[in-house]
C-alpha atoms as a PDB file:
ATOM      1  CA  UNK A   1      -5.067   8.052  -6.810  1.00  0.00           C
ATOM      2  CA  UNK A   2      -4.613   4.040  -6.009  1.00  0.00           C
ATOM      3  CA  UNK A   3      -3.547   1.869  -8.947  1.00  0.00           C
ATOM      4  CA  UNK A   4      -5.407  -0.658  -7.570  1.00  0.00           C
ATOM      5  CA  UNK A   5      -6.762  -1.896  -3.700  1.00  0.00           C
ATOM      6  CA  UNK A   6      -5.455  -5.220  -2.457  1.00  0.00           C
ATOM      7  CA  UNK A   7      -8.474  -5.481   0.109  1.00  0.00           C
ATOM      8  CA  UNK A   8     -10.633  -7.906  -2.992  1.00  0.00           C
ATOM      9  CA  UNK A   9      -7.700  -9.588  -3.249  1.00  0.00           C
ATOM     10  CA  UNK A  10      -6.646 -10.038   0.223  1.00  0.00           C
ATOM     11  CA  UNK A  11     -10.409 -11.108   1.201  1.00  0.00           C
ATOM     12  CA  UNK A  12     -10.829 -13.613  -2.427  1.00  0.00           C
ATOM     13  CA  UNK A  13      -7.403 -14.880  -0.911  1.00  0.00           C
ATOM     14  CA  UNK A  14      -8.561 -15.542   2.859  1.00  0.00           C
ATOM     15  CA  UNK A  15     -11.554 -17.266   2.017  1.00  0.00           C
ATOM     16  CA  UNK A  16      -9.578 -19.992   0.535  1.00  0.00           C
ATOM     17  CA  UNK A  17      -6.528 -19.701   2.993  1.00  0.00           C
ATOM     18  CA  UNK A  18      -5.796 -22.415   6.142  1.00  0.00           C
ATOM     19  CA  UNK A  19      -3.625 -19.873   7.985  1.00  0.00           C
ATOM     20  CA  UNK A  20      -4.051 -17.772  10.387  1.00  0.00           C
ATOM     21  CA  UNK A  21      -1.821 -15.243  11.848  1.00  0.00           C
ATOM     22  CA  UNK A  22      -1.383 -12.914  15.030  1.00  0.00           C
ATOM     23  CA  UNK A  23      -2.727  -9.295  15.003  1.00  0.00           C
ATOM     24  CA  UNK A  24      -0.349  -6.474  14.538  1.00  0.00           C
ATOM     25  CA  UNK A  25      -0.086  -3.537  17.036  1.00  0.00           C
ATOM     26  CA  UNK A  26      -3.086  -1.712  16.700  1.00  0.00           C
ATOM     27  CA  UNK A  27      -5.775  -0.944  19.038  1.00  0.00           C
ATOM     28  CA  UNK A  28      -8.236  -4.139  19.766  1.00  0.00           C
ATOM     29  CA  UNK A  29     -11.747  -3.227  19.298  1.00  0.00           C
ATOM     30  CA  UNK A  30     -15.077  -4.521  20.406  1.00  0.00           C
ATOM     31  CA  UNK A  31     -15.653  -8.000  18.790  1.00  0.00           C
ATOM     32  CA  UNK A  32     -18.638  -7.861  16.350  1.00  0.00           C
ATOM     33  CA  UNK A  33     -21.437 -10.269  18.098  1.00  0.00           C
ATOM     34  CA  UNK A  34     -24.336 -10.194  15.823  1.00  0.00           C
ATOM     35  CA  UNK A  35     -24.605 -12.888  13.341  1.00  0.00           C
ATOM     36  CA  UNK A  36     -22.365 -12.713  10.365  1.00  0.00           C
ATOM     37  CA  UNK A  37     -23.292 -13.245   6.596  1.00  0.00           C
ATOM     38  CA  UNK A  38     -22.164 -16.644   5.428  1.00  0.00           C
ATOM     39  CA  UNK A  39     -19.214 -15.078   3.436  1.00  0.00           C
ATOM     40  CA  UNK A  40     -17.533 -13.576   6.947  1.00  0.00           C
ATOM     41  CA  UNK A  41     -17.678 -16.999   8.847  1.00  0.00           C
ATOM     42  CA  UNK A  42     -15.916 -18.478   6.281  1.00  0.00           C
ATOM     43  CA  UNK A  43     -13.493 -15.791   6.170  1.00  0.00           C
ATOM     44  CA  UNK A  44     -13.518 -15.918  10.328  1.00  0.00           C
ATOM     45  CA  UNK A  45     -12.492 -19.501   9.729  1.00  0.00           C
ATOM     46  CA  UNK A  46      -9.459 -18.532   7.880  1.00  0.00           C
ATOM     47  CA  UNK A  47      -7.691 -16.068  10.375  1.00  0.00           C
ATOM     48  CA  UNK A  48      -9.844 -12.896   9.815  1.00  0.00           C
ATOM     49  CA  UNK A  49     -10.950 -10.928  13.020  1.00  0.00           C
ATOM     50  CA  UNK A  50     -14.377  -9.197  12.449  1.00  0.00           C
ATOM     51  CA  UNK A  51     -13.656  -6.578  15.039  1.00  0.00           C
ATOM     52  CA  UNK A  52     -16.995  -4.644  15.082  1.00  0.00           C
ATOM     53  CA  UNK A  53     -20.044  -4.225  13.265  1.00  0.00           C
ATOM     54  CA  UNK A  54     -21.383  -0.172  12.465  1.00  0.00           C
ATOM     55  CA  UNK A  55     -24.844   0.643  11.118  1.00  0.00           C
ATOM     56  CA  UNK A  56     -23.774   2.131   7.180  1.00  0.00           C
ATOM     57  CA  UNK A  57     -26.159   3.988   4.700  1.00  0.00           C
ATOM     58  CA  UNK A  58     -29.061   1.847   2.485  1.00  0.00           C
ATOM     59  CA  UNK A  59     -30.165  -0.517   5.150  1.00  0.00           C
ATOM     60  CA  UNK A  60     -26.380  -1.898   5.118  1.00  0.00           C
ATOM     61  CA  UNK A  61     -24.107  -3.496   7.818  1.00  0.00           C
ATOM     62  CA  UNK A  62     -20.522  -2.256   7.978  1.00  0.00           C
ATOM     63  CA  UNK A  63     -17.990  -4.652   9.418  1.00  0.00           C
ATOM     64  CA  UNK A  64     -14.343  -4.077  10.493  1.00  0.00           C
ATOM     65  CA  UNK A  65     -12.372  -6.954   9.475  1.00  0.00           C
ATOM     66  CA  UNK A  66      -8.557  -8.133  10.699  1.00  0.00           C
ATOM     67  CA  UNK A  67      -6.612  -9.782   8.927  1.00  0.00           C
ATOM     68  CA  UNK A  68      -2.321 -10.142  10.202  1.00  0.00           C
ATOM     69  CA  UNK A  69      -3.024  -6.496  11.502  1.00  0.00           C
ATOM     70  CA  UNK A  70      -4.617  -5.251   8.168  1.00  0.00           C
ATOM     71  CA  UNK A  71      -7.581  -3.707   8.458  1.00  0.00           C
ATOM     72  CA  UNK A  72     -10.489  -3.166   6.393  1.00  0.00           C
ATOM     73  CA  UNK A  73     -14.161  -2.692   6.264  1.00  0.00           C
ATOM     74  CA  UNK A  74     -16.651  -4.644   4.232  1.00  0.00           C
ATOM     75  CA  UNK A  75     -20.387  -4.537   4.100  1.00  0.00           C
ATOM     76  CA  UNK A  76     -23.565  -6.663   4.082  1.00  0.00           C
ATOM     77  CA  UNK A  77     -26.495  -6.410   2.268  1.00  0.00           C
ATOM     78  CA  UNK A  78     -29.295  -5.468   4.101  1.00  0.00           C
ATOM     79  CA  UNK A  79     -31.124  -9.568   4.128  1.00  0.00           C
ATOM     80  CA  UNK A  80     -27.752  -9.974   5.729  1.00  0.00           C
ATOM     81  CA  UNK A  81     -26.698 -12.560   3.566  1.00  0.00           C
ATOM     82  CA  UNK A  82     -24.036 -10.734   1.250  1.00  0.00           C
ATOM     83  CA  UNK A  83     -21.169  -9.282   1.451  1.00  0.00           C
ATOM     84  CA  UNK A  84     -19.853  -6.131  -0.687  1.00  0.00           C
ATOM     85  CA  UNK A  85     -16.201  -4.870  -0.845  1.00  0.00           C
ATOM     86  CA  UNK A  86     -15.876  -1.237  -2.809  1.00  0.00           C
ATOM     87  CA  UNK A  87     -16.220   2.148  -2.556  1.00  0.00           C
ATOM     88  CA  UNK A  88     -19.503   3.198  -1.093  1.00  0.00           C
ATOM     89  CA  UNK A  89     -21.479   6.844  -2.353  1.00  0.00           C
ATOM     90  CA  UNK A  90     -24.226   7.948  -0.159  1.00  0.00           C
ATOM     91  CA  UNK A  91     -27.625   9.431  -1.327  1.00  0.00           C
ATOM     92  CA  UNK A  92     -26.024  12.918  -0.986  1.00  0.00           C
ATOM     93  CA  UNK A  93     -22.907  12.362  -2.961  1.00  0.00           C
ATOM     94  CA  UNK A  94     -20.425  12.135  -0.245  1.00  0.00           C
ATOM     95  CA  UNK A  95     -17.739   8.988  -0.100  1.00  0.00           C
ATOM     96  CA  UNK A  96     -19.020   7.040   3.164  1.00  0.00           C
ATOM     97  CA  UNK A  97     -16.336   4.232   2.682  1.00  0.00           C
ATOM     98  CA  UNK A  98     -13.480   7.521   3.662  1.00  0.00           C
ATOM     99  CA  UNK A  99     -15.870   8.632   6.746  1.00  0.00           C
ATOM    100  CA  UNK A 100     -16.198   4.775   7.718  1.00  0.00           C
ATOM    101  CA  UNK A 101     -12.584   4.314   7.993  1.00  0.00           C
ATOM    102  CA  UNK A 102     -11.906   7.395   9.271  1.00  0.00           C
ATOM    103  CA  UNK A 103     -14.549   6.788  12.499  1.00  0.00           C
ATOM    104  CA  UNK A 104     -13.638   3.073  12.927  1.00  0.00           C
ATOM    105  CA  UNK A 105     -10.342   1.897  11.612  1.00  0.00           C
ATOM    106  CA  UNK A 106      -7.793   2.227  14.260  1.00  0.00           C
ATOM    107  CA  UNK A 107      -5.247   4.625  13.675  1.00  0.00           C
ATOM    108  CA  UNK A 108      -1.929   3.136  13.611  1.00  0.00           C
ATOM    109  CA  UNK A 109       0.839   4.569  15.305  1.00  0.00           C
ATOM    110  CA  UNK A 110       3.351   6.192  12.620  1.00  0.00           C
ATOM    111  CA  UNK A 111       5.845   7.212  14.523  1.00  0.00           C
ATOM    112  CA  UNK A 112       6.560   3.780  16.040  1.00  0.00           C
ATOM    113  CA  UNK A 113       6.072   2.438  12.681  1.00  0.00           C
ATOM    114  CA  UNK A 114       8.803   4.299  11.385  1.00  0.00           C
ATOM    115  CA  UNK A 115      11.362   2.439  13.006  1.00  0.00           C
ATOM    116  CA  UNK A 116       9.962  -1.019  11.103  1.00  0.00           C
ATOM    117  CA  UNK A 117      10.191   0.266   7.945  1.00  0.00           C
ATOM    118  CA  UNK A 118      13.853   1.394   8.355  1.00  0.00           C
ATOM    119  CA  UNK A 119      13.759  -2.297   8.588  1.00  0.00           C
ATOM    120  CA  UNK A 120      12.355  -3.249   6.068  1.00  0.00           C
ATOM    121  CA  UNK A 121      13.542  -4.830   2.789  1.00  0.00           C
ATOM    122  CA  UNK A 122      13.639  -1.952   0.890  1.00  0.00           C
ATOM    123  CA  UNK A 123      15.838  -0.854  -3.262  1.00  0.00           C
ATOM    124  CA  UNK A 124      17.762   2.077  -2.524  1.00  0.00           C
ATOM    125  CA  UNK A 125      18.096   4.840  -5.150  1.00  0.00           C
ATOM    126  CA  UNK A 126      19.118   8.777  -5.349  1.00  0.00           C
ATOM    127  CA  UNK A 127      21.162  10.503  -3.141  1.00  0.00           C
ATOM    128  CA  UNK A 128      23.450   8.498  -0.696  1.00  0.00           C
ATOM    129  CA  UNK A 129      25.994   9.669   2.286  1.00  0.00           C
ATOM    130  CA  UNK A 130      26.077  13.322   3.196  1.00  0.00           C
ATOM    131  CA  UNK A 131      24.537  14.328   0.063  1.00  0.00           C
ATOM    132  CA  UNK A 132      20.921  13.247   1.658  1.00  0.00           C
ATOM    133  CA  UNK A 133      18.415  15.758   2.322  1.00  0.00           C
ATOM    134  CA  UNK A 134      15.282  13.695   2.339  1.00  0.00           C
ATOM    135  CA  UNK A 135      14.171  10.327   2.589  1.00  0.00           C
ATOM    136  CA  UNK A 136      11.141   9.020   1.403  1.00  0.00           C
ATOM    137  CA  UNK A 137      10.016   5.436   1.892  1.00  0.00           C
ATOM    138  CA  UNK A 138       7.738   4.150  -1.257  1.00  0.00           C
ATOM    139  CA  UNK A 139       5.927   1.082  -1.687  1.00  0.00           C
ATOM    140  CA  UNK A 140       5.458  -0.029  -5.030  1.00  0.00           C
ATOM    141  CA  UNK A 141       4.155  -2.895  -7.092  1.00  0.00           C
ATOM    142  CA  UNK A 142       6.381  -3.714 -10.070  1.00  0.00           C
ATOM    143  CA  UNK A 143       3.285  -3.528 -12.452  1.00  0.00           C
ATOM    144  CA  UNK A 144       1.915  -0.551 -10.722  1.00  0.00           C
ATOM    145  CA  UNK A 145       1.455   2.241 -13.140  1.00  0.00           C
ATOM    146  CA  UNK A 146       1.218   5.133 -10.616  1.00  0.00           C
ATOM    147  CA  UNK A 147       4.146   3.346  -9.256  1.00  0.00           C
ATOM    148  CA  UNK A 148       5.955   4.299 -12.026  1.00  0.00           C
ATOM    149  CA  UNK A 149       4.592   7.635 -12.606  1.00  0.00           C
ATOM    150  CA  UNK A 150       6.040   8.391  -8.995  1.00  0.00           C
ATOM    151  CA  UNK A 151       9.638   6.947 -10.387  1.00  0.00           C
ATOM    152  CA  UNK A 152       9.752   9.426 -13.065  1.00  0.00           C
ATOM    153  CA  UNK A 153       8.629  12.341 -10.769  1.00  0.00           C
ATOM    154  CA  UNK A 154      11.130  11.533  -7.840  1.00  0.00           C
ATOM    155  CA  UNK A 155      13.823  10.734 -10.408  1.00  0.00           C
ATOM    156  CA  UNK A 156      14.781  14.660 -11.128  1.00  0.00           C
ATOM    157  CA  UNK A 157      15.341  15.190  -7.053  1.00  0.00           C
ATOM    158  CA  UNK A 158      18.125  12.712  -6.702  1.00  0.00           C
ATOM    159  CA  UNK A 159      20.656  15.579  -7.575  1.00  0.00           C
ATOM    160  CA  UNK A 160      18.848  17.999  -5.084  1.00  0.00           C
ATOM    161  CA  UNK A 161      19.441  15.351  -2.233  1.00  0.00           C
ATOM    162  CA  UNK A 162      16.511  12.999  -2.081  1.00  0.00           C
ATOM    163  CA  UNK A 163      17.172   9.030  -1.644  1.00  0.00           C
ATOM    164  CA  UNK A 164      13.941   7.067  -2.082  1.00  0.00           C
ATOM    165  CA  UNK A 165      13.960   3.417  -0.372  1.00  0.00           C
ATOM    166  CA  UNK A 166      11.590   1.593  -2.460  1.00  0.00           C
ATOM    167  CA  UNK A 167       9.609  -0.978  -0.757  1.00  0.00           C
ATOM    168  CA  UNK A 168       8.404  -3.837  -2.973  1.00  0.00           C
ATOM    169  CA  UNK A 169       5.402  -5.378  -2.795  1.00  0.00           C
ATOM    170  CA  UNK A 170       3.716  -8.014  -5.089  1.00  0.00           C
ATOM    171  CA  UNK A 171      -0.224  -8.114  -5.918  1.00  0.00           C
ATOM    172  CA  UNK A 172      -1.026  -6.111  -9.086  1.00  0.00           C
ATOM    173  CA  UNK A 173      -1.010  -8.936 -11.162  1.00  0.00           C
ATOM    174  CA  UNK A 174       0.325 -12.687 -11.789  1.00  0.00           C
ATOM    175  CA  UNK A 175       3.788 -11.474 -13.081  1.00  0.00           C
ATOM    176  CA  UNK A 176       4.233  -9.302  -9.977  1.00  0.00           C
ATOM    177  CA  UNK A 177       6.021 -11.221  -7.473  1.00  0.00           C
ATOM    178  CA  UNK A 178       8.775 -12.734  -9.770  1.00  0.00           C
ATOM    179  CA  UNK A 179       9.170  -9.000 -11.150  1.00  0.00           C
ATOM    180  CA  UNK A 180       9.909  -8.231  -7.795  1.00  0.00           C
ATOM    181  CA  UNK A 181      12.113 -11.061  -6.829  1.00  0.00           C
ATOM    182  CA  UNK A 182      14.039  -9.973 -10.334  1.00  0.00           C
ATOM    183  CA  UNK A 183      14.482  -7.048  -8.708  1.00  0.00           C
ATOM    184  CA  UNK A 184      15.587  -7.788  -5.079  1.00  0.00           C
ATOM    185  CA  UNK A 185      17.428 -10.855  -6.088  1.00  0.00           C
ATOM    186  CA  UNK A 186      19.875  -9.115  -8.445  1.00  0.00           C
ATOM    187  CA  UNK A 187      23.383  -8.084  -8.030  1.00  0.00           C
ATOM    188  CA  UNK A 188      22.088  -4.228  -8.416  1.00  0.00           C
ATOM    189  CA  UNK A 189      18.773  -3.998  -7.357  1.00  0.00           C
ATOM    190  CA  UNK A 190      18.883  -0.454  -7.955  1.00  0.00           C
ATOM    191  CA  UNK A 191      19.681  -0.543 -11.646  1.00  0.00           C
ATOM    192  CA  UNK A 192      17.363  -3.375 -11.945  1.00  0.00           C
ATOM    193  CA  UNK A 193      14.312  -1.397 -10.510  1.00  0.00           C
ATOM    194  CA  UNK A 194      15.621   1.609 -13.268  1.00  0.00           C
ATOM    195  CA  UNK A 195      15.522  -1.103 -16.099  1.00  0.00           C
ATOM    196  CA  UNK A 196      12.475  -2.507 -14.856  1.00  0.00           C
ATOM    197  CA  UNK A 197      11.209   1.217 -14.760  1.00  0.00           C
ATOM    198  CA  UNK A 198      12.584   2.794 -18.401  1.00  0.00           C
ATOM    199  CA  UNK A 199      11.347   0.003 -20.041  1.00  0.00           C
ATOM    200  CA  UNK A 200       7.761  -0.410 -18.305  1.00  0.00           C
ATOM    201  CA  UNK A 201       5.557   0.401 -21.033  1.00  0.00           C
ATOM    202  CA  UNK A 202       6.937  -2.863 -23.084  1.00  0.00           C
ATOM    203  CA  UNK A 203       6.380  -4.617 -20.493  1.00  0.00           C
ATOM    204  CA  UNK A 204       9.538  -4.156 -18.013  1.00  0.00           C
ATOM    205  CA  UNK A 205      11.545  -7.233 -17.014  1.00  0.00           C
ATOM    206  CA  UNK A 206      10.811 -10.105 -18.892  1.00  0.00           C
ATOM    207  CA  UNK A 207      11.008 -12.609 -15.257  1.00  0.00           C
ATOM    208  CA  UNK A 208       9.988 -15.745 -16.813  1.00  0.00           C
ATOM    209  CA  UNK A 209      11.869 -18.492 -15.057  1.00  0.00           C
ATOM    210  CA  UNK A 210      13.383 -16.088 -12.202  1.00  0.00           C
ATOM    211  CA  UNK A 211      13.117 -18.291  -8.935  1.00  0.00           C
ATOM    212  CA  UNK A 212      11.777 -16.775  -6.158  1.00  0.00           C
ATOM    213  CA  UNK A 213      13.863 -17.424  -2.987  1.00  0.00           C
ATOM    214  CA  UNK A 214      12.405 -18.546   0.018  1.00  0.00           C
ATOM    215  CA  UNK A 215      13.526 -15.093   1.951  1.00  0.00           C
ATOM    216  CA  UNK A 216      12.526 -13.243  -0.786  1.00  0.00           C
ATOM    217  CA  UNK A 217       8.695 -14.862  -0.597  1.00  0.00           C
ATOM    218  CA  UNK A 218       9.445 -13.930   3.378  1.00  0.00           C
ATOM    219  CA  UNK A 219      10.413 -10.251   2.358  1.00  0.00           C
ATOM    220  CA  UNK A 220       7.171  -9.233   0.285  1.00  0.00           C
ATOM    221  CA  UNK A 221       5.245 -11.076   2.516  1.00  0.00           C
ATOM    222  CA  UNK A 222       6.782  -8.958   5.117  1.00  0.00           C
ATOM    223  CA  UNK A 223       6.816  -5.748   3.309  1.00  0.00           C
ATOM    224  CA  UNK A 224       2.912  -6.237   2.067  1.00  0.00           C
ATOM    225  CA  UNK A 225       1.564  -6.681   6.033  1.00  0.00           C
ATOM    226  CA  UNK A 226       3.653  -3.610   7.137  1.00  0.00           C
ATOM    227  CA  UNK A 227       1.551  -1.889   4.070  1.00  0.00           C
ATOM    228  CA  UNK A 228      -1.223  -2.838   5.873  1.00  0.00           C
ATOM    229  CA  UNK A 229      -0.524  -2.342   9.535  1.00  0.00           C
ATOM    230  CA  UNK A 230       0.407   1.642   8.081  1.00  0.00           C
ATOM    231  CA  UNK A 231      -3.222   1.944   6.548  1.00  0.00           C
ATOM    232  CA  UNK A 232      -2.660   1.806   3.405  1.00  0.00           C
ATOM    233  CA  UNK A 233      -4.708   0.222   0.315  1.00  0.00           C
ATOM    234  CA  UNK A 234      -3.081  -0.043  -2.653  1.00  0.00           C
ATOM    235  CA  UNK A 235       0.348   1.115  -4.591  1.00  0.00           C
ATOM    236  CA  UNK A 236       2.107   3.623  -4.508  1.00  0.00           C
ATOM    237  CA  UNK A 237       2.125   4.275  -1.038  1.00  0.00           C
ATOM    238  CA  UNK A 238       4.551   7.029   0.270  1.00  0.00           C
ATOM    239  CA  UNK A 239       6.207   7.583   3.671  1.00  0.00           C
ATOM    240  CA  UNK A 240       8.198  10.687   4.651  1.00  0.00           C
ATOM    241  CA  UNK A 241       9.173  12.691   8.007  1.00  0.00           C
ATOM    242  CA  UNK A 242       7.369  16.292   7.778  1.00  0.00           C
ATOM    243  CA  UNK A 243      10.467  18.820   7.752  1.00  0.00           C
ATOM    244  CA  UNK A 244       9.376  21.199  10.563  1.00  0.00           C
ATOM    245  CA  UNK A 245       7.758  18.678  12.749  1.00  0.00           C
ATOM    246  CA  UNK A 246       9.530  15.645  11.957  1.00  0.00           C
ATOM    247  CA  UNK A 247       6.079  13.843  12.083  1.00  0.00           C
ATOM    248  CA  UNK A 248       5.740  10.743   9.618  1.00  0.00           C
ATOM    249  CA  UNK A 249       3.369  11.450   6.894  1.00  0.00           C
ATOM    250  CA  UNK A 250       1.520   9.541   4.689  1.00  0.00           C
ATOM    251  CA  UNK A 251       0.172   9.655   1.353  1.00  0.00           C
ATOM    252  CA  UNK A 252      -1.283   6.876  -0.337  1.00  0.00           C
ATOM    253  CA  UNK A 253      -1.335   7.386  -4.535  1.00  0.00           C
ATOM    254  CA  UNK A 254       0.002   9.886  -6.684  1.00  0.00           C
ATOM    255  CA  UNK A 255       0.795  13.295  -6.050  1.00  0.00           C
ATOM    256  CA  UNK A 256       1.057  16.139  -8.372  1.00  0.00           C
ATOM    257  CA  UNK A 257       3.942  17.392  -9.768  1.00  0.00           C
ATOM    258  CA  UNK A 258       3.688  20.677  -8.263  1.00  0.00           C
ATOM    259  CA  UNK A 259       3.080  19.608  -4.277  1.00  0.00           C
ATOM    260  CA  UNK A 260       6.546  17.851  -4.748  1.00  0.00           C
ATOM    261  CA  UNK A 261       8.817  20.901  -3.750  1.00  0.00           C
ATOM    262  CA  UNK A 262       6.451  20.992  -0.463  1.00  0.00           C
ATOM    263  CA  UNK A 263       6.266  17.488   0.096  1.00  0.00           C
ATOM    264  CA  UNK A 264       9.822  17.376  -0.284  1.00  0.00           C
ATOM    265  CA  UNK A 265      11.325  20.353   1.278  1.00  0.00           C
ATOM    266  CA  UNK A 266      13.508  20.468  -1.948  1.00  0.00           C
ATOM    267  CA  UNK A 267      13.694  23.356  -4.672  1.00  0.00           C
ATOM    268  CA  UNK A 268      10.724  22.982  -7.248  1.00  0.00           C
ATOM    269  CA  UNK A 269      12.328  21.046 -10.505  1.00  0.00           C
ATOM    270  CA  UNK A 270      10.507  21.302 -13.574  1.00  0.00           C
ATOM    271  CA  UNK A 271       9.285  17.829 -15.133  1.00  0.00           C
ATOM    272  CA  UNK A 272       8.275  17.807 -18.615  1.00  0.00           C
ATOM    273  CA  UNK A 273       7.865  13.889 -19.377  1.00  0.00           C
ATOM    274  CA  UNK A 274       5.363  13.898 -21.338  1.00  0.00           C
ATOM    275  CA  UNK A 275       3.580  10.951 -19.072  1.00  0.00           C
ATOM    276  CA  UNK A 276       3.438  13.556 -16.795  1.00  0.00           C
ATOM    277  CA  UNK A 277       1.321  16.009 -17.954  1.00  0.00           C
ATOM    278  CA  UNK A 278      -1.643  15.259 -16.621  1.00  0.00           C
ATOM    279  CA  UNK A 279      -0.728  15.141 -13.291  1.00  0.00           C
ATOM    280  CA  UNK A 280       1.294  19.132 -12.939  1.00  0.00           C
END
């Protein structure tokens, strides 16, 4: 369950944008050779890779596009003049856009990944020392409201031994990224992300007039391409070590309150807030 994708805003963004960056450490792929709809040599022109091209359902085009080592796929209409970013249903029902990405986004590797996000700017909260059982690593958006669903249901496990290192990222809406400097800027993040949290539904911080530092612009620019480069499309976004095979796993949206105890490798903790119901 994504709160929202940041692959509309990341290509709206690009088409406008001067910049372009290096590619992160995935796999190259065949460059795309055909010609490309008017919308994709603009974007080409601003740092984005079209890395192949695939026949998709409907007479469309599919096209894998690279942006800082994000990577998405887009589509053209079949004139070839174009181009469609969504969620694509075929004549029989299925979700193509999860079998496109499946067959031709590269696979990033996780396990090296792992050793970024440790890295990463990150708000720590639960368990700390040798009271840690599990670490999770959670991208959020301040204004995310799965985001906050998740912060209620990991709350309960702190006692049990879980520390969650919350990684902030900024592109839900306008108010976002000075939420999230609030946040990472303050003297204790970590009661700063609870404030933020308790009080979301009245709108959380108030963050008018909260300058954002230039390492903090740095950090969630950081923190947002290493969201990418892992695969993932939109907030929350969770990371975690499997507990017999020590595998990173990831899970992109919100899970249910009753795969936590699995997910976790913690005692299952009952949860009755009532914004939770829906999702037992």
């Amino acid at each position: 369950m994504i709160s929202r994708t940041f692959v509309a805003a990341l290509f709206s963004a690009i088409a406008f944008s001067a910049s372009a960056q290096p590619a992160g450490p995935h796999s190259p792929m065949q460059a795309a050779s055909a010609p490309l709809p008017p919308a994709l040599v603009a974007a080409a022109k601003a740092g984005v890779t079209v890395e192949r091209t695939f026949p998709a359902v409907s007479g469309m085009t599919g096209y894998v596009i690279n942006r800082q080592g994000d990577f998405s796929i887009v589509y053209s209409t079949p004139d070839g003049q174009s181009v469609v970013n969504g969620i694509v249903i075929g004549p029989d029902g299925r979700n193509m856009s999860n079998i496109y990405e499946d067959q031709y986004i590269p696979k990033p590797d996780m396990d090296g990944m792992w050793a970024t996000l440790e890295k990463a700017s990150v708000i720590t909260t639960g368990a700390t020392g040798a009271s840690v059982k599990k670490v999770v690593y959670a991208f959020f958006d301040p204004n995310c409201p799965y985001c906050h669903l998740v912060w209620l249901e990991f709350a309960p496990y702190a006692a049990e031994g879980l520390q969650v290192r919350w990684v902030p990222v900024a592109f839900e809406d306008a108010t976002s990224d000075a939420k999230a400097a609030a946040i990472m800027q303050a003297a204790d993040p970590a009661g700063t992300l609870a404030l933020q949290e308790r009080t979301f539904h009245q709108g959380g911080l108030d963050a008018r007039g909260v300058t954002i530092s230039a390492a903090t612009k740095d950090k969630l620019a950081a923190n947002i391409k290493l969201m990418g480069q892992m695969g993932f499309n939109g907030t929350p976004a969770i990371v975690y070590k499997d507990a017999k095979t020590n595998k990173v796993v990831t899970r992109n949206g919100l899970p249910k309150v009753s795969v936590l105890p699995g997910l976790l490798n913690l005692p299952p903790l009952p949860n009755n807030d009532p914004e939770l119901a829906q999702f037992q």
